[in-house]
C-alpha atoms as a PDB file:
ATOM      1  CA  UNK A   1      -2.025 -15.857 -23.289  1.00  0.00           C
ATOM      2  CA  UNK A   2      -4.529 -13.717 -20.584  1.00  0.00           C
ATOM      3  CA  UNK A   3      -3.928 -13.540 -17.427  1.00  0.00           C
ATOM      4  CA  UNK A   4      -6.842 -14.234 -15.021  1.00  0.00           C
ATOM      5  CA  UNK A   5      -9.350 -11.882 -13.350  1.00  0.00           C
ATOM      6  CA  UNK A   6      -8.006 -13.269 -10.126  1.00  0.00           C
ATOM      7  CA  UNK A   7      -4.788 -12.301 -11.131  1.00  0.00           C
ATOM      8  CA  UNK A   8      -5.644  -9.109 -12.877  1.00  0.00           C
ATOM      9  CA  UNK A   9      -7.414  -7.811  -9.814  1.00  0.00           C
ATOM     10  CA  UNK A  10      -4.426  -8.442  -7.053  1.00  0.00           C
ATOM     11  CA  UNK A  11      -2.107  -6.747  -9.230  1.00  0.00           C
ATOM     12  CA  UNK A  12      -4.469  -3.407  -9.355  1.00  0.00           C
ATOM     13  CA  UNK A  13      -4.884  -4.093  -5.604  1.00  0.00           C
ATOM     14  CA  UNK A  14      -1.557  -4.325  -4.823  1.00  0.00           C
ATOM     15  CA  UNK A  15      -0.697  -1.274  -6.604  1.00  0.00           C
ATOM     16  CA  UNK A  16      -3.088   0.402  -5.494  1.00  0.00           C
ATOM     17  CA  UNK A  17      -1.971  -0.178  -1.895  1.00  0.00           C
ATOM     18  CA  UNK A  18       1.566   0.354  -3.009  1.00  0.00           C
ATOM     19  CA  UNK A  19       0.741   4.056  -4.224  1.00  0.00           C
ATOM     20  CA  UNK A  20      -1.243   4.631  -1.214  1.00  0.00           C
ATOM     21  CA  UNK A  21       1.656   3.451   1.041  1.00  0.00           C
ATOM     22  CA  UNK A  22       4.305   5.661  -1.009  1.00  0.00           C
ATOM     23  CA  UNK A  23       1.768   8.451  -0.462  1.00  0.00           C
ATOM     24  CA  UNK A  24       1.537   8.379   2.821  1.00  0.00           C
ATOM     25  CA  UNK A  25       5.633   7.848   3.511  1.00  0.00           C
ATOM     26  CA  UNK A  26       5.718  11.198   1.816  1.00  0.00           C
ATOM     27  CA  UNK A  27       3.277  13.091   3.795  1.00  0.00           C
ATOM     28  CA  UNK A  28       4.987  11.861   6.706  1.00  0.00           C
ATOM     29  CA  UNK A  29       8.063  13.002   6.066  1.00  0.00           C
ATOM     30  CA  UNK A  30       6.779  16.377   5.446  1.00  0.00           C
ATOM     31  CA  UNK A  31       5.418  16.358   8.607  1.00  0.00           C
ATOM     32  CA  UNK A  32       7.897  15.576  10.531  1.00  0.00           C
ATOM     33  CA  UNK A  33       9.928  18.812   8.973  1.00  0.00           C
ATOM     34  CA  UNK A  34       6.983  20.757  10.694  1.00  0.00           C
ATOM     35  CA  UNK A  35       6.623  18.742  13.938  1.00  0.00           C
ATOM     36  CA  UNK A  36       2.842  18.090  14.041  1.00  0.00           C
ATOM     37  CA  UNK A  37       2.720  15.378  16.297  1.00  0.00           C
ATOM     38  CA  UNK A  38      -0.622  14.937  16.133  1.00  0.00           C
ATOM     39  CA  UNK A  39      -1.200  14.544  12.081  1.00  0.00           C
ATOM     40  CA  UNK A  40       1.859  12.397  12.325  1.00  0.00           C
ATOM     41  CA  UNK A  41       0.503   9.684  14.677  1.00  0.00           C
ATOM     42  CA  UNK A  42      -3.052   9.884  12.223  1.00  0.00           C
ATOM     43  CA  UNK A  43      -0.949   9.126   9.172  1.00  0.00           C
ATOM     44  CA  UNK A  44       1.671   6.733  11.279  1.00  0.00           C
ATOM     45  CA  UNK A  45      -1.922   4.688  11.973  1.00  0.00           C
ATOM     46  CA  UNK A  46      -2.977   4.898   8.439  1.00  0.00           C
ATOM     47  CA  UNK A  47       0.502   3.806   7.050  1.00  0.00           C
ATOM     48  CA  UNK A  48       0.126   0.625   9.460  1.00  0.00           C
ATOM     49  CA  UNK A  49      -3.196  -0.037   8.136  1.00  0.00           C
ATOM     50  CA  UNK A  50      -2.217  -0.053   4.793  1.00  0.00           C
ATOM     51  CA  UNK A  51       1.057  -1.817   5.366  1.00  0.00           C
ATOM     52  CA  UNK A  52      -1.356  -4.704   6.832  1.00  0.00           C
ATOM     53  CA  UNK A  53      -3.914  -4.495   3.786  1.00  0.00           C
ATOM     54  CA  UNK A  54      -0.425  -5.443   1.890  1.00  0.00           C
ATOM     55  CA  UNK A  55       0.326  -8.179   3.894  1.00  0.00           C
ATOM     56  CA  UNK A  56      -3.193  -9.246   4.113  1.00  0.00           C
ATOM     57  CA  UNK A  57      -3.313  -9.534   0.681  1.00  0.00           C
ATOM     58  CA  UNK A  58      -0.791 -12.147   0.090  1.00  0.00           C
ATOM     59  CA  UNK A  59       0.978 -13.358  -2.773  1.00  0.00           C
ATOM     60  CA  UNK A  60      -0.554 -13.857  -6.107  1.00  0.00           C
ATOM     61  CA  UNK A  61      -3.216 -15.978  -6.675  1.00  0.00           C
ATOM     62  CA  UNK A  62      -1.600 -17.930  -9.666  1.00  0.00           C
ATOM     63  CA  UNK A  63       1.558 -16.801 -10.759  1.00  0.00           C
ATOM     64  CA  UNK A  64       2.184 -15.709 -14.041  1.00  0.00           C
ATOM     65  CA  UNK A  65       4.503 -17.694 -16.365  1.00  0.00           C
ATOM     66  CA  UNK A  66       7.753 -16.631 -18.696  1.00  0.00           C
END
């Protein structure tokens, strides 16, 4: 009834890259309420990068059954 390391380990990685991702939507929009154009397009390029780190990682390895 375990689930595989393989397994284990891209769901903590893809959660982990999901909280990042929610983090940095939220900073963002807090930004833009101030208008600091310049953090903005530093988290905008960090948001992208983690966005690709999610698609990068794919779907998982073996999925789980029932």
């Amino acid at each position: 009834m375990g689930v595989e390391r393989s397994v284990t380990r891209w769901y903590l990685q893809r959660q982990t890259i999901l909280n990042e991702i929610t983090s940095l939507e939220e900073r963002l929009r807090k930004l833009a309420q101030s208008r600091q154009e310049g953090e903005q397009a530093a988290l905008q390029e960090q948001l992208s990068g983690a966005q690709k780190k999610l698609r990068d990682l794919g779907a998982c390895p073996k999925p789980m059954m029932g």
